[in-house]
N, C-alpha and C. Protein backbone atom coordinates (compact mmCIF):
# COMPACT_ATOMS: atom_id res chain seq x y z
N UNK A 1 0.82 -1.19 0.00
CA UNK A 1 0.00 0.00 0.00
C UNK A 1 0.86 1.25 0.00
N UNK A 2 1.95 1.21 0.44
CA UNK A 2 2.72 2.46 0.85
C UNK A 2 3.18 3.00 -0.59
N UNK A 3 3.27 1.99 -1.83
CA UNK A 3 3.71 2.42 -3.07
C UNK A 3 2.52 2.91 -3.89
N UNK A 4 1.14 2.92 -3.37
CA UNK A 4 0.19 2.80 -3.73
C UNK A 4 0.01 4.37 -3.56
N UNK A 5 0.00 5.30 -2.62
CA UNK A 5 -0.44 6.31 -3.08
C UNK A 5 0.82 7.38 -2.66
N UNK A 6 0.78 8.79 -3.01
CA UNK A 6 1.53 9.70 -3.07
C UNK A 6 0.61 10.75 -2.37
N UNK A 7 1.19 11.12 -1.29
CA UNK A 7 0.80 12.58 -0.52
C UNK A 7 1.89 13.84 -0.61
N UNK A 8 0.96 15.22 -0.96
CA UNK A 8 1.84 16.23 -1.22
C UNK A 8 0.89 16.84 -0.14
N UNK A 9 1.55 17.54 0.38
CA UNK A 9 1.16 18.86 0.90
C UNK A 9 1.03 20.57 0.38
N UNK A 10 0.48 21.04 0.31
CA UNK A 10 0.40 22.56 -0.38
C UNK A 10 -0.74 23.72 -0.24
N UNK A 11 0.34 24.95 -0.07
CA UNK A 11 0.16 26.31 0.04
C UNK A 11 -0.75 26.90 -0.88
N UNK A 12 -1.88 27.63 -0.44
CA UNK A 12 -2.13 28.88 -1.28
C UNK A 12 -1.61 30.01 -0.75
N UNK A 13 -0.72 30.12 -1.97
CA UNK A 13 0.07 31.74 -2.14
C UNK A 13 -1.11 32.80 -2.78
N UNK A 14 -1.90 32.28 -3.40
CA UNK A 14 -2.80 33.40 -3.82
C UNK A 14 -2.36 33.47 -5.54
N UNK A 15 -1.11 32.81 -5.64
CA UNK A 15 -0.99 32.69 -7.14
C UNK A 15 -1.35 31.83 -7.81
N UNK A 16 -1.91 31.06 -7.40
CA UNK A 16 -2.26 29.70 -8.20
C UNK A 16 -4.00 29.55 -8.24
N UNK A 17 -4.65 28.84 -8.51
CA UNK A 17 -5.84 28.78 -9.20
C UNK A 17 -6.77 29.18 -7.67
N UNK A 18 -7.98 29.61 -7.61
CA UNK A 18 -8.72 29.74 -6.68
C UNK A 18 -9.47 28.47 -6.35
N UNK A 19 -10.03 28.54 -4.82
CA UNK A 19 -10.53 26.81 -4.50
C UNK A 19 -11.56 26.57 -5.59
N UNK A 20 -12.48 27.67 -5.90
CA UNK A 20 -13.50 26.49 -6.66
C UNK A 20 -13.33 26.58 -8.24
N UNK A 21 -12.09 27.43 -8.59
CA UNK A 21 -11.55 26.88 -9.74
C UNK A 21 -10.87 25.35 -9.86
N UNK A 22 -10.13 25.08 -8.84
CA UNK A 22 -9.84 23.70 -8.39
C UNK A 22 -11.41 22.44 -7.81
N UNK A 23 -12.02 23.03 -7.64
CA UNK A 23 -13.16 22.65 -7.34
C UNK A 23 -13.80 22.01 -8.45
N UNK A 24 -13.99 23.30 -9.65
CA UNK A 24 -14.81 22.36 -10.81
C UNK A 24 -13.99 21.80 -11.58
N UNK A 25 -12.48 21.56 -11.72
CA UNK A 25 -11.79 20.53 -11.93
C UNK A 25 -11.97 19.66 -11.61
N UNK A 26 -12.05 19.27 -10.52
CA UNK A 26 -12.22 18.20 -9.73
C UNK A 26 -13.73 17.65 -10.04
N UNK A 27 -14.49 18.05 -10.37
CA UNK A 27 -15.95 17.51 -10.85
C UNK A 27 -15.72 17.43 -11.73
N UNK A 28 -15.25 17.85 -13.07
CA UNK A 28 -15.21 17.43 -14.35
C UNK A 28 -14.39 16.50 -14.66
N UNK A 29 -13.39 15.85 -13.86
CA UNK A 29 -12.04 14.93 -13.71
C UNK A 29 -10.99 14.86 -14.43
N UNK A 30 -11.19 16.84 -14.44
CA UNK A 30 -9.66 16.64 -15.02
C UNK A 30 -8.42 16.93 -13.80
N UNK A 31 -8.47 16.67 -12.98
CA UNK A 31 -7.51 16.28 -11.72
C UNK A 31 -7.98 14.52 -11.16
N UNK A 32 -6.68 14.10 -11.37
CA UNK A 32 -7.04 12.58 -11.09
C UNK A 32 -6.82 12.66 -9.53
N UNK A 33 -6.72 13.20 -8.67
CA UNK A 33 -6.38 13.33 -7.26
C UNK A 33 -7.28 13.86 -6.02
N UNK A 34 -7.48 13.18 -4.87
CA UNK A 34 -8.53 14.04 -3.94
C UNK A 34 -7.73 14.81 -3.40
N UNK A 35 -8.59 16.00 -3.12
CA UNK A 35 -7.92 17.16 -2.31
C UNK A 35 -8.48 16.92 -0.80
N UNK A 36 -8.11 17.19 0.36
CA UNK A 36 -8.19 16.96 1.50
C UNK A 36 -8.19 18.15 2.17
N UNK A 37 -8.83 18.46 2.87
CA UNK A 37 -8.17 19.42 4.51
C UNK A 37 -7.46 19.00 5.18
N UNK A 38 -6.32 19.00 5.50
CA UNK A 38 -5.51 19.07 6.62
C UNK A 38 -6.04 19.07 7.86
N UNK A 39 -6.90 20.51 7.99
CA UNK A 39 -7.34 20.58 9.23
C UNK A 39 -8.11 19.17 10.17
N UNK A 40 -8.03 17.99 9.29
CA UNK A 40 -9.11 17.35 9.64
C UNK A 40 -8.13 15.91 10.01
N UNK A 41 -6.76 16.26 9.31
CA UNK A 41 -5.97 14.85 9.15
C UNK A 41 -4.64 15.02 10.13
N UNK A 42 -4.65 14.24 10.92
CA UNK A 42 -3.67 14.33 12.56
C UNK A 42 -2.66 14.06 11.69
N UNK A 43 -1.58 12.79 10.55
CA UNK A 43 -0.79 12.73 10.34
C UNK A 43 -1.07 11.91 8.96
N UNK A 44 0.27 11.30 9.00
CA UNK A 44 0.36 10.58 7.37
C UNK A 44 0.14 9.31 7.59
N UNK A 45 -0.47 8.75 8.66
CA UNK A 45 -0.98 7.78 9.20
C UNK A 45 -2.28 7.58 9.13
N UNK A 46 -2.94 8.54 9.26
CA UNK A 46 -4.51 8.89 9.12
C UNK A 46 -4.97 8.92 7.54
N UNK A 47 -4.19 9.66 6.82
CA UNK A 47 -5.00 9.67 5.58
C UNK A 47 -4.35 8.13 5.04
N UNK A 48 -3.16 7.90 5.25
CA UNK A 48 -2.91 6.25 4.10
C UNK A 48 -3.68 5.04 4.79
N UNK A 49 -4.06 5.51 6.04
CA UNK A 49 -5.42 4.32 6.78
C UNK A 49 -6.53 4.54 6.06
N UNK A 50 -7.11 6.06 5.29
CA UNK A 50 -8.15 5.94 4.52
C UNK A 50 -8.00 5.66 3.16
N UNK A 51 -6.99 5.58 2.63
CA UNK A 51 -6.40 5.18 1.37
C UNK A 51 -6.19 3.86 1.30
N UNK A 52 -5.91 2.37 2.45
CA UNK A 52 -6.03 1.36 2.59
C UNK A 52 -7.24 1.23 2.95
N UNK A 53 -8.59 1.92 3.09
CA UNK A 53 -9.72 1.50 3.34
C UNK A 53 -10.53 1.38 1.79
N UNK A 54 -10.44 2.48 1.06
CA UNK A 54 -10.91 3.01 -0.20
C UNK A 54 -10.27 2.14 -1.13
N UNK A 55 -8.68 1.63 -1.52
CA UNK A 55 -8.23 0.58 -2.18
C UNK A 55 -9.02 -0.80 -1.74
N UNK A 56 -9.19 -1.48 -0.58
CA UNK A 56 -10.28 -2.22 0.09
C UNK A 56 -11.11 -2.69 -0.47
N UNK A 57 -12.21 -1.39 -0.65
CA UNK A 57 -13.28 -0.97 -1.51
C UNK A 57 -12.99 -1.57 -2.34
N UNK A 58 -12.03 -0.81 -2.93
CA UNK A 58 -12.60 -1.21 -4.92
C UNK A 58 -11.97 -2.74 -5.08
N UNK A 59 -10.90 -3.01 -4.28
CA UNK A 59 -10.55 -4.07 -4.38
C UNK A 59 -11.82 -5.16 -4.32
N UNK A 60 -12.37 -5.12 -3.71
CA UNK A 60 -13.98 -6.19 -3.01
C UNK A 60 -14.94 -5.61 -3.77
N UNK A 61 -14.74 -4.69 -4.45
CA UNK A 61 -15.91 -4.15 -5.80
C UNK A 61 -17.17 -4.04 -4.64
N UNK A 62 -16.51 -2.77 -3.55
CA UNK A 62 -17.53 -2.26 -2.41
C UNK A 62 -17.35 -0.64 -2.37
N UNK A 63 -17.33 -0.36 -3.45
CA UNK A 63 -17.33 1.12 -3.39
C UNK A 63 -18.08 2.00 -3.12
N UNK A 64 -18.43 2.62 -1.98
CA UNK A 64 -19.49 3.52 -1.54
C UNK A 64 -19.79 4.85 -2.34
N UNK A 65 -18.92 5.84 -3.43
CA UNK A 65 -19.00 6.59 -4.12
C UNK A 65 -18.51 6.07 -5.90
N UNK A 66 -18.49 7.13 -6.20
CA UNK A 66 -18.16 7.04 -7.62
C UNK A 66 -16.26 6.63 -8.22
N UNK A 67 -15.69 7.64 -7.71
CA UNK A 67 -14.73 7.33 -7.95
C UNK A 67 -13.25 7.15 -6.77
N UNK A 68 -12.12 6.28 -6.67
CA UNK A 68 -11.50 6.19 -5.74
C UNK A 68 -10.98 7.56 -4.71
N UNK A 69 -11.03 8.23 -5.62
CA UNK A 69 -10.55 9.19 -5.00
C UNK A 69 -11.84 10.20 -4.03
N UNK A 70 -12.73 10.35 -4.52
CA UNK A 70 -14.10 10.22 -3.58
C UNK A 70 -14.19 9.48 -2.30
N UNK A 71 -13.91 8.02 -2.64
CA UNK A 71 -14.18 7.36 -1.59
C UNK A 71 -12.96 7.29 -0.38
N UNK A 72 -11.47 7.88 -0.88
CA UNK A 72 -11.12 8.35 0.37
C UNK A 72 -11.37 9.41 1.08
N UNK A 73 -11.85 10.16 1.15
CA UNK A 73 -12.85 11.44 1.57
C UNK A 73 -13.68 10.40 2.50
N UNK A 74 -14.68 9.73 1.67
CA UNK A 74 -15.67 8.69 2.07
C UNK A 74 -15.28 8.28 3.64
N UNK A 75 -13.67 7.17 3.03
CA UNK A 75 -13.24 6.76 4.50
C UNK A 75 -12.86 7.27 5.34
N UNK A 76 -12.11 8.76 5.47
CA UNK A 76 -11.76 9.37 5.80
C UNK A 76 -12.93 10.12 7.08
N UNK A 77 -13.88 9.49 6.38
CA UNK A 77 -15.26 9.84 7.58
C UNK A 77 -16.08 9.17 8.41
N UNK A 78 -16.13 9.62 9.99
CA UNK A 78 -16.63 9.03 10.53
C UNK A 78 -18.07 8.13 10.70
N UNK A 79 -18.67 8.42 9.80
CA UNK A 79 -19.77 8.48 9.31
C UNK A 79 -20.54 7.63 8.12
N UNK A 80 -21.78 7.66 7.45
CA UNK A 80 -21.64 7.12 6.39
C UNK A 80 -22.28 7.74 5.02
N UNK A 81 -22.22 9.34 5.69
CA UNK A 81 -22.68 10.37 4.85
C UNK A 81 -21.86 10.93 4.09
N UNK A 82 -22.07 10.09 2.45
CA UNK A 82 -21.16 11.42 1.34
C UNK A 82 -20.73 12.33 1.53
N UNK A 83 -22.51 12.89 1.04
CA UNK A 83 -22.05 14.70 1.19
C UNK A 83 -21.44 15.39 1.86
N UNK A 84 -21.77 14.73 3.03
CA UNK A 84 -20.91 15.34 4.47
C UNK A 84 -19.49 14.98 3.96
N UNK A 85 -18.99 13.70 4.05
CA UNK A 85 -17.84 13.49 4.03
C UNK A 85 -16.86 14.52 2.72
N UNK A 86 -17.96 14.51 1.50
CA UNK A 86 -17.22 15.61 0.94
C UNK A 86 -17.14 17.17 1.03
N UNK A 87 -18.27 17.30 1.53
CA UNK A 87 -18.41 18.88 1.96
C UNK A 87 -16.96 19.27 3.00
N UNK A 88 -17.24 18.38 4.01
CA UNK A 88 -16.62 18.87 5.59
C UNK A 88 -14.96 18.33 4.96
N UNK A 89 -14.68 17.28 4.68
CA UNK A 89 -13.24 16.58 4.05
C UNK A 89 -12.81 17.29 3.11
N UNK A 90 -13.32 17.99 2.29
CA UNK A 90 -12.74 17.98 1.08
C UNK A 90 -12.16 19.41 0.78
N UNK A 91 -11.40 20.12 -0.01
CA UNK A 91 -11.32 21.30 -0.49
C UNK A 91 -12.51 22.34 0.16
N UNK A 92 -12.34 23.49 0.86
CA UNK A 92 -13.26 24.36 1.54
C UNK A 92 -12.84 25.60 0.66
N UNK A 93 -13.77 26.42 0.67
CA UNK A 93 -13.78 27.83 -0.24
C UNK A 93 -12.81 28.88 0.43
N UNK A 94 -12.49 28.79 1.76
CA UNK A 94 -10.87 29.67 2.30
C UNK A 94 -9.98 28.75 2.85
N UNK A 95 -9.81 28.03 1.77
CA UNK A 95 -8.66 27.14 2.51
C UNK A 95 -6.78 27.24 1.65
N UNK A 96 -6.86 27.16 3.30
CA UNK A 96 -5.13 27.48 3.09
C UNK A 96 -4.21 26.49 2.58
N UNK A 97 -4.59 25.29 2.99
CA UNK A 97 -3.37 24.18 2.77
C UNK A 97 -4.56 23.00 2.02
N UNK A 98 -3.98 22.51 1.41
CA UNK A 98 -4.51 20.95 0.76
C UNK A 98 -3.50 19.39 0.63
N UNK A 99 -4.32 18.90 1.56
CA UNK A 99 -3.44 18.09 1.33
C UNK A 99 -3.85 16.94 -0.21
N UNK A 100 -2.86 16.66 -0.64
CA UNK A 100 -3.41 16.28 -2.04
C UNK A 100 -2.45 14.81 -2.62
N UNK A 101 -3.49 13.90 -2.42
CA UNK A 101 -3.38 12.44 -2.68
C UNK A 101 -3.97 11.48 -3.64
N UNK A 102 -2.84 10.74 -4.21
CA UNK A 102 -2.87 9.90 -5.66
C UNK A 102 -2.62 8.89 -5.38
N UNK A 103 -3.55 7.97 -5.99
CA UNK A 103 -2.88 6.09 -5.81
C UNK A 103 -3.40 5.79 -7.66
N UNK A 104 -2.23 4.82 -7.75
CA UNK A 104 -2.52 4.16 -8.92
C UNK A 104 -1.98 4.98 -9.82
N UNK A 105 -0.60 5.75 -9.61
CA UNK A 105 0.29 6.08 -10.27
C UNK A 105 1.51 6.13 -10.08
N UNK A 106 2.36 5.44 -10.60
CA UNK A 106 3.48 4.69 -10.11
C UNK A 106 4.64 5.98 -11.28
N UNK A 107 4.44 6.70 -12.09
CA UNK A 107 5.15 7.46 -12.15
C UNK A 107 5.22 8.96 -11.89
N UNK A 108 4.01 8.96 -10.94
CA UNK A 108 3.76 10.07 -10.58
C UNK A 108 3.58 11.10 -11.71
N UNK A 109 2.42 11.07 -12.56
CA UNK A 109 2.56 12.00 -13.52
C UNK A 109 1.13 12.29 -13.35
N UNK A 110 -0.03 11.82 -12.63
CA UNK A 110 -1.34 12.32 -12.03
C UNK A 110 -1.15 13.53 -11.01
N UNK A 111 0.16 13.04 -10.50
CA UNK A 111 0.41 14.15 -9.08
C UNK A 111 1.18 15.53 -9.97
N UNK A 112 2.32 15.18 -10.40
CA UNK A 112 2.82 16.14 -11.50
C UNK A 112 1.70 17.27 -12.16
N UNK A 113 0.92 16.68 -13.09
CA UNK A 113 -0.43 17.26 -13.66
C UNK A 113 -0.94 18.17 -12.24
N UNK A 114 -1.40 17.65 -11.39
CA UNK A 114 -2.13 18.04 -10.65
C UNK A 114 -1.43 19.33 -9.61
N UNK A 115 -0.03 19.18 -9.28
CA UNK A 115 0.41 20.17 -8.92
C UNK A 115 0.82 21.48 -10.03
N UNK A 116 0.92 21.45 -11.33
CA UNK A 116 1.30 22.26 -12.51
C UNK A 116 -0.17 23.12 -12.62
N UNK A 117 -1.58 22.26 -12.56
CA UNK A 117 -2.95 22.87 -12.92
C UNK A 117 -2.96 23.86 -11.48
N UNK A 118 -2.93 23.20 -10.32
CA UNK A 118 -3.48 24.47 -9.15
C UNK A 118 -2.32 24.92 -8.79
N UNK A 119 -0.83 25.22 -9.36
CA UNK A 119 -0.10 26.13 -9.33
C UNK A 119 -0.02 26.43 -7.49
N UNK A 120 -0.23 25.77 -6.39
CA UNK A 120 -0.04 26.34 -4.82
C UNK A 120 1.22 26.16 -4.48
N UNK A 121 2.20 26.41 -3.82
CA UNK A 121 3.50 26.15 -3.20
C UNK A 121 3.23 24.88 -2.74
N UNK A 122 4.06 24.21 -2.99
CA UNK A 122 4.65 22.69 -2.55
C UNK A 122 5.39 22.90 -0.97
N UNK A 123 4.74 22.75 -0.07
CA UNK A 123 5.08 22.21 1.17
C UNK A 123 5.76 20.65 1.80
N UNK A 124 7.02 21.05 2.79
CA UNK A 124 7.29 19.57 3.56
C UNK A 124 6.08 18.56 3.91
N UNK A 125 5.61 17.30 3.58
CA UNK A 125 4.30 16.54 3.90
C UNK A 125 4.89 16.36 5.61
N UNK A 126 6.26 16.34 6.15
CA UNK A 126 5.81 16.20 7.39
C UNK A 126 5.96 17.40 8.84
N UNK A 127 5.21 18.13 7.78
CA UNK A 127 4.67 19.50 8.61
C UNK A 127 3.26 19.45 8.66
N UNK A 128 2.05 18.10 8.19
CA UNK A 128 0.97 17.86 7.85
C UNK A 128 0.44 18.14 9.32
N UNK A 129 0.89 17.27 10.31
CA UNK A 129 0.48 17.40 11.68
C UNK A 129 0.76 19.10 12.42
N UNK A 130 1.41 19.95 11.71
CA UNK A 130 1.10 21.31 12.24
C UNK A 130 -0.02 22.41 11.66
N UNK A 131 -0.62 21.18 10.60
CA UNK A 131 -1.70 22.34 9.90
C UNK A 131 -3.17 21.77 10.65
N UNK A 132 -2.97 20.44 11.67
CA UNK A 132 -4.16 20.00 11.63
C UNK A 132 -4.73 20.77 12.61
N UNK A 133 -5.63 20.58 13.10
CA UNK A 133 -6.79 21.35 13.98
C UNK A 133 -7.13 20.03 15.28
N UNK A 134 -6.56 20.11 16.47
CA UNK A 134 -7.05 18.71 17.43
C UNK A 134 -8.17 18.96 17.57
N UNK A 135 -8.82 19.54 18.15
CA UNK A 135 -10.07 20.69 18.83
C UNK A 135 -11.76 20.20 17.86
N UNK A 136 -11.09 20.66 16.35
CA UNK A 136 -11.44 20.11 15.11
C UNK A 136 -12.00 18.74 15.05
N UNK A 137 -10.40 17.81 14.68
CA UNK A 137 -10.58 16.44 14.79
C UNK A 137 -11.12 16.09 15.80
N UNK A 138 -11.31 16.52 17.04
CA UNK A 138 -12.06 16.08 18.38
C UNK A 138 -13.14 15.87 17.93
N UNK A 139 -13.62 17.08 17.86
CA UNK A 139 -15.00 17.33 17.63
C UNK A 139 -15.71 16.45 16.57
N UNK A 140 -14.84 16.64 15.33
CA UNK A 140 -15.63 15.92 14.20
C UNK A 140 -15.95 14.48 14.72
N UNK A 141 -15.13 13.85 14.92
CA UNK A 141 -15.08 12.73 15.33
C UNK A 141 -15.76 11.93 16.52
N UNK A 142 -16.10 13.37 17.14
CA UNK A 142 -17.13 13.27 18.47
C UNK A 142 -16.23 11.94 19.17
N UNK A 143 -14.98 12.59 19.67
CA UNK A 143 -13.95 11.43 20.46
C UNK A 143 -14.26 12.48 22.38
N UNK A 144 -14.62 11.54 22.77
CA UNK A 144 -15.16 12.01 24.32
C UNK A 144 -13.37 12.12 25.24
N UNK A 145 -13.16 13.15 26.11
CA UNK A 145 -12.31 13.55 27.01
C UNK A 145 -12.00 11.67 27.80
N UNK A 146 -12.90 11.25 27.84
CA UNK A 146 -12.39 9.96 28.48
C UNK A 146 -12.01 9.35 27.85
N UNK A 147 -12.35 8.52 26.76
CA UNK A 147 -11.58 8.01 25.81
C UNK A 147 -9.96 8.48 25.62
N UNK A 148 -9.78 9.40 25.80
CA UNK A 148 -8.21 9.56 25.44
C UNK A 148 -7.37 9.16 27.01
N UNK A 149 -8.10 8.57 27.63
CA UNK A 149 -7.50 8.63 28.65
C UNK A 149 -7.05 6.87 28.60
N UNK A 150 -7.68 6.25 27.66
CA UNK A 150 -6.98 5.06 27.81
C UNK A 150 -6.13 4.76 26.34
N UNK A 151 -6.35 5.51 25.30
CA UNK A 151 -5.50 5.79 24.12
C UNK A 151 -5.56 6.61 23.70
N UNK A 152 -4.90 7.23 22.44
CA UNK A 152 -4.50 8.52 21.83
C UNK A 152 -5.79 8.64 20.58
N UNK A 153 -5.86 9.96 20.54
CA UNK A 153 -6.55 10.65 19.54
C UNK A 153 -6.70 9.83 18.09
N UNK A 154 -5.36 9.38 17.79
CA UNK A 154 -5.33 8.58 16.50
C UNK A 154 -5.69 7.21 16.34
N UNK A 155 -5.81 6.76 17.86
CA UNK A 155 -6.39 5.44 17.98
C UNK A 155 -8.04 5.44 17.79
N UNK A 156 -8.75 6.48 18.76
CA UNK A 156 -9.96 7.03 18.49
C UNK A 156 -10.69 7.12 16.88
N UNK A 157 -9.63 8.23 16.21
CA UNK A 157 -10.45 8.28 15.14
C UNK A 157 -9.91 7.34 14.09
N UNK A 158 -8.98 6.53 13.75
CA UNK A 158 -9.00 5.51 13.41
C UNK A 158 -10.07 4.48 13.57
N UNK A 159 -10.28 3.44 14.53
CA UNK A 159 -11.59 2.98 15.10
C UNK A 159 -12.38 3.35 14.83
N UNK A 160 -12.93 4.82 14.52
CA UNK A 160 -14.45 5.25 14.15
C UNK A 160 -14.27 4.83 12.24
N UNK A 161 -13.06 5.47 11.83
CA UNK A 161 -13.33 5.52 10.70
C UNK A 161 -13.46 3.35 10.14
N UNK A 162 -12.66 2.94 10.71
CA UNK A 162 -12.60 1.48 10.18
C UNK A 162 -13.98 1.20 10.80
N UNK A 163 -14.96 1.28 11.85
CA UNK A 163 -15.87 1.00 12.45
C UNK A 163 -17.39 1.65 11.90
N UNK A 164 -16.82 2.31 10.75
CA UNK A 164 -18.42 3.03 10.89
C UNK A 164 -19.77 2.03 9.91
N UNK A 165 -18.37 1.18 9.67
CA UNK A 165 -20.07 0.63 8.66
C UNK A 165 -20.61 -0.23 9.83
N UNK A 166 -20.49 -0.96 10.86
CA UNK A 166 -20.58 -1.73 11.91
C UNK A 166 -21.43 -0.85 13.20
N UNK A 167 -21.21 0.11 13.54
CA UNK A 167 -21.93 1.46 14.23
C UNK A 167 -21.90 2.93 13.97
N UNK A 168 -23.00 3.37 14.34
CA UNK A 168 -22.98 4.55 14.23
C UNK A 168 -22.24 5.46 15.68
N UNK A 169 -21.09 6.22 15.35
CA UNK A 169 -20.62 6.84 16.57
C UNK A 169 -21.64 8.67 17.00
């Protein structure tokens, strides 16, 4: 799995395309890649756990959305609501950082494309955990003050996300 997808991290400088110019790219598919919030993803642990959930998927021909890159958004949520998962997950209309992830390109020329079209500064990926939001991920995730008292935050929302077709949290 680890050869399986590619995470970049990246800046809006204000020079490169606006979110929902990147936005209706992304609906028309000419970006082969999901865009992510940061704010929502604790580390590089969290999103390639939803990227081994979504490969999963299509692998077992159990795909909950349309296309792979959708459905990590999908897993990426606690929940078992799309829209939500893409509304709240996905690219936001003032957003600063994106984190932006490809599987099923082994020469990296989906990610290439995709960083050349939205033109944002290319950021270190392991500065990912200083863009996230805990407070945020708490919340979304509806992870209770006790719970962390017998494991960590990433154990929490991990568990919800592998758990949600099984309960509702």
């Amino acid at each position: 799995m680890e050869d399986s997808v590619q995470l970049v991290l990246a800046a809006n400088t204000g020079a490169g395309l606006s979110t929902s110019e990147i936005r209706n790219l992304i609906l028309d598919s000419s970006l082969k890649c999901s865009l992510i919030s940061p704010k929502l993803v604790l580390d590089e642990f969290h999103i390639k756990h939803a990227v081994a959930l979504a490969l999963k998927n299509r692998s077992n021909l159990q795909l909950k959305t349309k296309s792979i890159y959708t459905e990590i958004l999908y897993c990426l949520s606690p929940d078992r609501k799309i829209g939500n998962a893409l509304k709240t997950l996905g690219l936001s209309d003032n957003a600063e950082y994106v984190l932006i992830a490809t599987v099923d390109d082994p020469t990296g020329e989906h990610l290439k494309k995709s960083i050349e079209i939205i033109k944002w500064e290319i950021i270190d990926i392991t500065s990912l955990p200083l863009h996230s939001d805990v407070k945020l991920i708490t919340k979304y995730y509806k992870v209770k003050p006790n719970e962390l008292t017998v494991g960590s935050l990433r154990e929490a929302v991990v568990n919800r996300m592998s758990c949600k077709e099984l309960f509702n949290f």
